[in-house]
N, C-alpha and C. Protein backbone atom coordinates (compact mmCIF):
# COMPACT_ATOMS: atom_id res chain seq x y z
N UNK A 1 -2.41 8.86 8.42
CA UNK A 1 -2.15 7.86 7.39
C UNK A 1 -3.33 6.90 7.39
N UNK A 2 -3.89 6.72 5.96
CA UNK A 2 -4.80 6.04 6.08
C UNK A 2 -4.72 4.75 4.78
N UNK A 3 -5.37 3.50 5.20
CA UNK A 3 -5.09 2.72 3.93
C UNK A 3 -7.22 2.33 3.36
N UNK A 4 -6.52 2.42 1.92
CA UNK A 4 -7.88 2.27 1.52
C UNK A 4 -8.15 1.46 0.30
N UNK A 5 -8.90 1.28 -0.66
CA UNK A 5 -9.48 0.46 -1.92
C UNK A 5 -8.59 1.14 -2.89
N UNK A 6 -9.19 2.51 -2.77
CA UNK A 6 -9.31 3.30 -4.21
C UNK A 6 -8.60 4.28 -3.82
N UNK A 7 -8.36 5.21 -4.73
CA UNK A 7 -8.06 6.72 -4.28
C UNK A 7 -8.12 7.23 -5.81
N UNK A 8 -8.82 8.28 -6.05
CA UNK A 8 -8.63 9.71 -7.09
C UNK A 8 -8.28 10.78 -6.55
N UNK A 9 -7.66 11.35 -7.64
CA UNK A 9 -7.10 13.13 -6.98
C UNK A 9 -7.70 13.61 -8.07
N UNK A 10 -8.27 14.60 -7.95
CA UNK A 10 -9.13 15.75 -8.85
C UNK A 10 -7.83 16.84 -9.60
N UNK A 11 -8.20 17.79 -10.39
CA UNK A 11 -7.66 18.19 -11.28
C UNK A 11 -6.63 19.02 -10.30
N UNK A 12 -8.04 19.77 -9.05
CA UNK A 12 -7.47 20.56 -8.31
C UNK A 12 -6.69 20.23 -6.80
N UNK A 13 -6.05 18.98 -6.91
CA UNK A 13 -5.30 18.26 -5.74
C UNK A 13 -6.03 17.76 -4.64
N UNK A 14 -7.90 17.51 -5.03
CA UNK A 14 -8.26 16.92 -4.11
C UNK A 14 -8.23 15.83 -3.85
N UNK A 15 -7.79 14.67 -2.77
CA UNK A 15 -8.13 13.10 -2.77
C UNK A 15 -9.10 12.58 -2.66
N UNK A 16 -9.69 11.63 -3.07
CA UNK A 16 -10.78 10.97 -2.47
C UNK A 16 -10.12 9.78 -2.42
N UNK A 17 -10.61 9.10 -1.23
CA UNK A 17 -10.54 7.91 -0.58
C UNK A 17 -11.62 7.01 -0.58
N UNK A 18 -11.37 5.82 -0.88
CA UNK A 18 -12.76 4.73 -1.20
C UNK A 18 -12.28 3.32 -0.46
N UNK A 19 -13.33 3.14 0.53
CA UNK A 19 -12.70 1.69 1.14
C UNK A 19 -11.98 1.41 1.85
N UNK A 20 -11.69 2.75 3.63
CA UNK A 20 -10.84 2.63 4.07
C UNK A 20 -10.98 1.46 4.97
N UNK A 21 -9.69 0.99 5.28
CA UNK A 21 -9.96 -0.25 6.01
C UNK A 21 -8.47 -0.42 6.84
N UNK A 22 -8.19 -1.59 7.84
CA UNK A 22 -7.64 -1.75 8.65
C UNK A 22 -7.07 -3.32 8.59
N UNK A 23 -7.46 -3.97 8.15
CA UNK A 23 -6.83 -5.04 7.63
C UNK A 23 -7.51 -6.34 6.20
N UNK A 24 -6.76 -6.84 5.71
CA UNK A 24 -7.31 -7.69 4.65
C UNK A 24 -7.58 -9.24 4.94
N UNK A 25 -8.24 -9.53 4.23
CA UNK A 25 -8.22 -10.92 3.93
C UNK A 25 -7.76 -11.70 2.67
N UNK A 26 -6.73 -11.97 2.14
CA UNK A 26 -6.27 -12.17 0.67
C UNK A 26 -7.12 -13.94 0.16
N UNK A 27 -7.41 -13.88 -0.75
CA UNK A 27 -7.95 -15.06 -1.01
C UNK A 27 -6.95 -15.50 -1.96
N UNK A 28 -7.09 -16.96 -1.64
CA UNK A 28 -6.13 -17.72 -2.98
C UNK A 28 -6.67 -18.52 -3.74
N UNK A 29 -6.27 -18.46 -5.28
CA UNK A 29 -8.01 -19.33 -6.00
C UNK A 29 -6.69 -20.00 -6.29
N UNK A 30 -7.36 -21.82 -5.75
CA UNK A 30 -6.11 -22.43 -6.47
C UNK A 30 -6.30 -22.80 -8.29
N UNK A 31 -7.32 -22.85 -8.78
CA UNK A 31 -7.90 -22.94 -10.05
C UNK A 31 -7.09 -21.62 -10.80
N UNK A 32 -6.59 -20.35 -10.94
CA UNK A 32 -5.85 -19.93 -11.10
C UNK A 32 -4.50 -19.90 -11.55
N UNK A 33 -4.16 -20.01 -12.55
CA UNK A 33 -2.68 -20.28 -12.78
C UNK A 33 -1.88 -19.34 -12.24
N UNK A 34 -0.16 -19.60 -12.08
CA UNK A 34 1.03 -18.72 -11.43
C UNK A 34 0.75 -17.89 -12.40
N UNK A 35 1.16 -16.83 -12.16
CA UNK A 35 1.76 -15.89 -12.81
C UNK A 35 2.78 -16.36 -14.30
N UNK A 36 3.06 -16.07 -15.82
CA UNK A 36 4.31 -16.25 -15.93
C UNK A 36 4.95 -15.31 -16.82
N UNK A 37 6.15 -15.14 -17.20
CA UNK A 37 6.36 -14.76 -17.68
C UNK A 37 6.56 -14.83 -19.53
N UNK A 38 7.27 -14.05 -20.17
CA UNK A 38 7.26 -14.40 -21.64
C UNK A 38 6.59 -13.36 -22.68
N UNK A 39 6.54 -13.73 -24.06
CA UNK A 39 6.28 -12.96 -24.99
C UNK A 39 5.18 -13.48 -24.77
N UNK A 40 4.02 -14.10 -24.54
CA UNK A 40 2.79 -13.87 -24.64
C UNK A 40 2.07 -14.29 -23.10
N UNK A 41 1.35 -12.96 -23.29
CA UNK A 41 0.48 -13.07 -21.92
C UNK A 41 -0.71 -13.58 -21.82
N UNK A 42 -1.21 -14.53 -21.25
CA UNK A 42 -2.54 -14.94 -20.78
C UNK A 42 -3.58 -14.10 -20.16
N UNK A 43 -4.79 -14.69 -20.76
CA UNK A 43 -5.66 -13.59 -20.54
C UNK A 43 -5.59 -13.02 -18.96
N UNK A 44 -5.80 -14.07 -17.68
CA UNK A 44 -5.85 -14.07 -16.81
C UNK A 44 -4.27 -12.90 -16.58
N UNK A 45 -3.20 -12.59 -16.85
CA UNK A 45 -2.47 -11.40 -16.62
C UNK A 45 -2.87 -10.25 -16.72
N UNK A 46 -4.03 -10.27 -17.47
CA UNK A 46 -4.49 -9.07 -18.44
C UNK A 46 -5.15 -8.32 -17.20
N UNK A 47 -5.50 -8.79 -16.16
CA UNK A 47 -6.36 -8.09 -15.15
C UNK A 47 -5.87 -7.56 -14.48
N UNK A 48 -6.49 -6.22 -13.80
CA UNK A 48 -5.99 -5.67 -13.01
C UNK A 48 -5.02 -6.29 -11.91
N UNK A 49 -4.07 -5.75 -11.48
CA UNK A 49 -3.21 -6.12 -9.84
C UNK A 49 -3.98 -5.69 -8.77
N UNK A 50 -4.21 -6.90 -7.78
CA UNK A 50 -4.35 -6.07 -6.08
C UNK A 50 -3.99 -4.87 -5.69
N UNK A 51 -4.06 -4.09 -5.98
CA UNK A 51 -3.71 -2.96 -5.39
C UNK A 51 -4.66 -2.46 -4.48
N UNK A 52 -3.98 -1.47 -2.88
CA UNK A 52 -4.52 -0.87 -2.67
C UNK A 52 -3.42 0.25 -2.09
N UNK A 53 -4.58 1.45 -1.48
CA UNK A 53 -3.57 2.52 -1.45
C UNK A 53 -3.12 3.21 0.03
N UNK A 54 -1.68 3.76 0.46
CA UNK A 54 -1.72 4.47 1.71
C UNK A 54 -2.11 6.05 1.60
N UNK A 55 -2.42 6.45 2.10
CA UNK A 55 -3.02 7.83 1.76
C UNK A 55 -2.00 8.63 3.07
N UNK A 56 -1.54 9.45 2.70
CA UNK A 56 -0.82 10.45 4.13
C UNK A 56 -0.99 11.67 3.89
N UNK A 57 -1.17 12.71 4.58
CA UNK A 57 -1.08 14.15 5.08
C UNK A 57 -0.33 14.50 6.32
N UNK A 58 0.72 15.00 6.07
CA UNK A 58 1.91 15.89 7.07
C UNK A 58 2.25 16.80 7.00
N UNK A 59 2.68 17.78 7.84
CA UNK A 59 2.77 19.45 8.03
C UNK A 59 4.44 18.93 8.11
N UNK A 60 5.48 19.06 7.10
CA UNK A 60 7.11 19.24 7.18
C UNK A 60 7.56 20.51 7.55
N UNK A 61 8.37 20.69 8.23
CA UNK A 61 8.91 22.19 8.70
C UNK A 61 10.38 22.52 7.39
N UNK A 62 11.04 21.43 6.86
CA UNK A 62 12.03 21.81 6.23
C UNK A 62 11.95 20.67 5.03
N UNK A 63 12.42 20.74 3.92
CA UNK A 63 12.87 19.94 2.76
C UNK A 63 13.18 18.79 3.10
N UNK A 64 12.70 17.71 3.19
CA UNK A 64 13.25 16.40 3.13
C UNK A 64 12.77 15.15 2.35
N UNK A 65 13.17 14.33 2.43
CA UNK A 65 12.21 12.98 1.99
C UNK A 65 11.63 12.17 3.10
N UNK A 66 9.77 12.21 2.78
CA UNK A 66 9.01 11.49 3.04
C UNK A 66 9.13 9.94 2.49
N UNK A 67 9.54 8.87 3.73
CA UNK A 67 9.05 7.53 2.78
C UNK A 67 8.13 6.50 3.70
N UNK A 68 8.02 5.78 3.04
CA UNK A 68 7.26 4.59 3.88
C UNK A 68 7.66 3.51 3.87
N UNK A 69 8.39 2.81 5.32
CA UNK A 69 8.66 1.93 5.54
C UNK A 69 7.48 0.83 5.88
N UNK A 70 7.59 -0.49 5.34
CA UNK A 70 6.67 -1.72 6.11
C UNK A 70 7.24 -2.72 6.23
N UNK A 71 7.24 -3.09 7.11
CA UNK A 71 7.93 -4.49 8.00
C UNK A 71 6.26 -5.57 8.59
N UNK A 72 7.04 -6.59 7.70
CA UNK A 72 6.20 -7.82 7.67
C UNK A 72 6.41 -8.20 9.12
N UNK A 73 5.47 -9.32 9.73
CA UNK A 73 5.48 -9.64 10.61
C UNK A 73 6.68 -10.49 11.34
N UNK A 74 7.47 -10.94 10.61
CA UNK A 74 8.49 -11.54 11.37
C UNK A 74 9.61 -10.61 11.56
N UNK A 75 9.50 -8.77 11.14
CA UNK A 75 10.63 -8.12 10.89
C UNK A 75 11.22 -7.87 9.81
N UNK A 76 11.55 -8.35 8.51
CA UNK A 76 11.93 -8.02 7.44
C UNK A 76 11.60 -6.68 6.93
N UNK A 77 11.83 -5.91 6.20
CA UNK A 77 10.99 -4.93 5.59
C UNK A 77 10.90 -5.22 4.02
N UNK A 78 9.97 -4.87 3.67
CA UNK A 78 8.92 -5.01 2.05
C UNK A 78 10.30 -3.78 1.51
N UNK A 79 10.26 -3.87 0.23
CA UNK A 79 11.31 -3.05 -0.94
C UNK A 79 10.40 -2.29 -1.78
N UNK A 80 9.86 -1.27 -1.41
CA UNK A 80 8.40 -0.55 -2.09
C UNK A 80 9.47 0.27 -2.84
N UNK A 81 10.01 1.22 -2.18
CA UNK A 81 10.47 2.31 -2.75
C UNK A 81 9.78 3.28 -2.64
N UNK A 82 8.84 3.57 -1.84
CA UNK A 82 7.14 4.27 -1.26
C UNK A 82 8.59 5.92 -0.61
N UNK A 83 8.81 6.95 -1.83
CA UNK A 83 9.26 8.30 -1.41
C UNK A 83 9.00 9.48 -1.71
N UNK A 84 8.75 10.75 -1.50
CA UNK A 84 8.52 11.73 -1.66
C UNK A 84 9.82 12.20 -1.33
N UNK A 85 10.08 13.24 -2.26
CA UNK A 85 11.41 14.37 -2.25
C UNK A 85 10.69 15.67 -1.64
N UNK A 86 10.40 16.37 -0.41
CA UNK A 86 9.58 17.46 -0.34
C UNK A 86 10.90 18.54 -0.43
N UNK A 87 10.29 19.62 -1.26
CA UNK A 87 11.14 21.13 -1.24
C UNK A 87 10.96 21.77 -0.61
N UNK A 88 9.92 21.82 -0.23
CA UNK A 88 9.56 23.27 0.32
C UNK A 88 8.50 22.82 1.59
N UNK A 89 8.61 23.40 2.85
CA UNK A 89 8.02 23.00 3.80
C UNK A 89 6.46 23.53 3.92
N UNK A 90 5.61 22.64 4.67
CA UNK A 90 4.44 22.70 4.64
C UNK A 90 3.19 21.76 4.61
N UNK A 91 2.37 22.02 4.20
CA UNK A 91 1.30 20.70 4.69
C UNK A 91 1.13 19.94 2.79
N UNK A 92 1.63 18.36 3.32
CA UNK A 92 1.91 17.87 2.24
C UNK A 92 1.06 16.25 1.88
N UNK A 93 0.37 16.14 0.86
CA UNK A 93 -0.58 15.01 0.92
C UNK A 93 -0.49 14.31 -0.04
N UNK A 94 -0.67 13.24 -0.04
CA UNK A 94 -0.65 12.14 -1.44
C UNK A 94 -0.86 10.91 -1.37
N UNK A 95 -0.60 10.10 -2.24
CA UNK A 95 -1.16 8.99 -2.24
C UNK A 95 -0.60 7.32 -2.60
N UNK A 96 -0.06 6.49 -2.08
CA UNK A 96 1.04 5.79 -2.76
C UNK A 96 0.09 3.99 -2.76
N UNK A 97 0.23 3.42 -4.29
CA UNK A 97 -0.14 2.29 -4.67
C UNK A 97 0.81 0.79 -3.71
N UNK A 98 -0.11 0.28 -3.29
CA UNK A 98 1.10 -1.08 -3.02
C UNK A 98 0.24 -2.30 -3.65
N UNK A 99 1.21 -3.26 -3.44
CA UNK A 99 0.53 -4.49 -4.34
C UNK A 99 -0.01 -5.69 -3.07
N UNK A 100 -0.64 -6.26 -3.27
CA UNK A 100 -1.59 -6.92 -2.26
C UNK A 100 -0.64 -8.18 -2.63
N UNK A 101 -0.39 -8.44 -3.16
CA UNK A 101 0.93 -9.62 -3.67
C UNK A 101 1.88 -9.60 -3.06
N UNK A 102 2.71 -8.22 -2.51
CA UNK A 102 3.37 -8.35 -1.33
C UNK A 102 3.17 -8.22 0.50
N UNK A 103 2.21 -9.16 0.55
CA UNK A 103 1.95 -9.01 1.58
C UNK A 103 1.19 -11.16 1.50
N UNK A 104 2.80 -11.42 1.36
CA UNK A 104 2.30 -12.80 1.57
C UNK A 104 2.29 -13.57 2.85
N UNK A 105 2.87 -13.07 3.65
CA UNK A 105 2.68 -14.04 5.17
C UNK A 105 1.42 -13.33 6.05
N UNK A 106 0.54 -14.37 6.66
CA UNK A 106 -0.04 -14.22 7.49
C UNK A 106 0.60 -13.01 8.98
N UNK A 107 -0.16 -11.97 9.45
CA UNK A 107 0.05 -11.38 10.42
C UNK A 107 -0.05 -9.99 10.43
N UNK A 108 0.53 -9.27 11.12
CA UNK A 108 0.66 -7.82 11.57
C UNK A 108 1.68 -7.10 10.82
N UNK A 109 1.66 -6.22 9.81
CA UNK A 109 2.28 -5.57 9.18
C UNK A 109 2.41 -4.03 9.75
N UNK A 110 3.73 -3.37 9.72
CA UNK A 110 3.90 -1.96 10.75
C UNK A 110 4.56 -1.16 9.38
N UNK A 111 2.93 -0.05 8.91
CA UNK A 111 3.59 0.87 8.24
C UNK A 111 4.17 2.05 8.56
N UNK A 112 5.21 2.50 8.35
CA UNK A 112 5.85 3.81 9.26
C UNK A 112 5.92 4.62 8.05
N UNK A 113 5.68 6.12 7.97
CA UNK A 113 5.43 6.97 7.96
C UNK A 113 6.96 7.74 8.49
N UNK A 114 8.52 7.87 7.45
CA UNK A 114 9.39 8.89 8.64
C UNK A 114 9.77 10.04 7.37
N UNK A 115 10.45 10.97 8.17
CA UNK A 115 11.08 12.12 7.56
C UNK A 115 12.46 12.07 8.10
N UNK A 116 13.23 11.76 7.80
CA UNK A 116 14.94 11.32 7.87
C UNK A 116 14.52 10.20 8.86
N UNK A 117 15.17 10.11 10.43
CA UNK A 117 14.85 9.36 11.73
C UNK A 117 13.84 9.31 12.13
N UNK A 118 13.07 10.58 11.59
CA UNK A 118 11.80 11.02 12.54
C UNK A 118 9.80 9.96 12.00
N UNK A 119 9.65 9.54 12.92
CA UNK A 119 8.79 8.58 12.55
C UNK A 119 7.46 9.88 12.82
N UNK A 120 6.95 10.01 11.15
CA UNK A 120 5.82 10.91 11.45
C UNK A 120 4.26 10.51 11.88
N UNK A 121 3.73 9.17 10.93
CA UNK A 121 2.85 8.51 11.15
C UNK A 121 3.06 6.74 11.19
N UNK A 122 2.33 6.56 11.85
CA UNK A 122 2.89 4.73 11.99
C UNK A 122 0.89 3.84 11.99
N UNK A 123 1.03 3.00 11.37
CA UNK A 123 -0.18 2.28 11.40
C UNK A 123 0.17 0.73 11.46
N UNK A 124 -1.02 -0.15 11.72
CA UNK A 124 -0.69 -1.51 11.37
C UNK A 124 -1.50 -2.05 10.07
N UNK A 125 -1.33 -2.83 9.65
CA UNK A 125 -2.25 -3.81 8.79
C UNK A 125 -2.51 -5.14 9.31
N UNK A 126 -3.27 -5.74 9.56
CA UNK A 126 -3.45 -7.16 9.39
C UNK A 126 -3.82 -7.98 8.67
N UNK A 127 -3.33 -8.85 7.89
CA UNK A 127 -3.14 -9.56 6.72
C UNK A 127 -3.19 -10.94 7.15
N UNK A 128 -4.94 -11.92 6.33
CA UNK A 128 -4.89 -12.98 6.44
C UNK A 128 -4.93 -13.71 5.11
N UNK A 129 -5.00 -15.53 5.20
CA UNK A 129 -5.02 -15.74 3.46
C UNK A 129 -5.72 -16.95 4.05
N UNK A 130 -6.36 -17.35 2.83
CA UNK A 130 -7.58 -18.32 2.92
C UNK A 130 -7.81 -18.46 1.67
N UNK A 131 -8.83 -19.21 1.59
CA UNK A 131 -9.17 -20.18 0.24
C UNK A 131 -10.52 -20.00 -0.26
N UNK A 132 -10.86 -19.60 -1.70
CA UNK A 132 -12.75 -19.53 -1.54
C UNK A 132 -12.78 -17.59 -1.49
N UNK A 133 -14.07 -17.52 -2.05
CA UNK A 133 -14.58 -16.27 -1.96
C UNK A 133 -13.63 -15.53 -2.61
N UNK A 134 -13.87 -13.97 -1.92
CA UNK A 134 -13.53 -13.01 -2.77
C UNK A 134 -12.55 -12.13 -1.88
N UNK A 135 -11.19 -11.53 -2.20
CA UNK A 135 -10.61 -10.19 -1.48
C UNK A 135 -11.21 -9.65 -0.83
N UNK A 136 -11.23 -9.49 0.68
CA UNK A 136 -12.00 -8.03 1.42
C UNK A 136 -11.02 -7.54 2.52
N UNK A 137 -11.13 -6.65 2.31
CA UNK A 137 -10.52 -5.47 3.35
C UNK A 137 -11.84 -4.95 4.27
N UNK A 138 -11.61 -5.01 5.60
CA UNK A 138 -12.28 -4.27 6.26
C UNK A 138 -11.63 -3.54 7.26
């Protein structure tokens, strides 16, 4: 399991990965307005979301669902909805979007990787926030 910037998949199911990294730094521009909602959107909505991506490859022996759990640093877990339905067993790869927006408290984030109970891959993130400059993941 790997987390990264970018990710493309080619016509023929290849991934590419861009920007793998191990933890972020989120910046907060206070000059920036909230978010809001409504019938008309501000330009500043118009831009892309934080996103970045988990990338996984696993060999399943039987049909199940792949998901990904992440638990913020105090324990809670994030509500992604991050699942794969697999049918048919075998070596299985892909690629799942999260939003850099949920990952608002400072600390150690534990992404798990299970197939029913079974914890297949597990990683951390570390996630800081600060003021000034620009988003970086390294």
């Amino acid at each position: 399991m790997l987390l990264c910037d970018r990710a493309a998949r080619a016509e023929n199911g290849k991934i590419s990965l861009y920007g793998v990294f191990d933890r972020i730094q989120v910046v907060e521009d206070a000059s920036r307005p909230q978010p809001v909602t409504g019938a008309e959107k501000p330009a500043f909505l118009a831009e892309k979301t934080p996103l970045f991506f988990v990338f996984y490859q696993v060999v399943v022996q039987h049909p199940c669902t792949v998901q990904l759990m992440v638990r913020d640093p105090a324990g809670n877990f994030l509500n992604g909805g991050w699942r794969d339905e697999i049918a048919e067993p075998g070596l299985i790869q892909t690629v799942w979007a999260l939003n850099v927006k949920d990952f608002a408290a400072d600390g150690r984030y534990i992404l798990q990787l299970l197939c029913g109970q079974q914890t297949l891959a597990e990683t951390t993130l570390d996630v800081a926030h600060g003021t000034g400059g620009e988003q970086q993941s390294g």
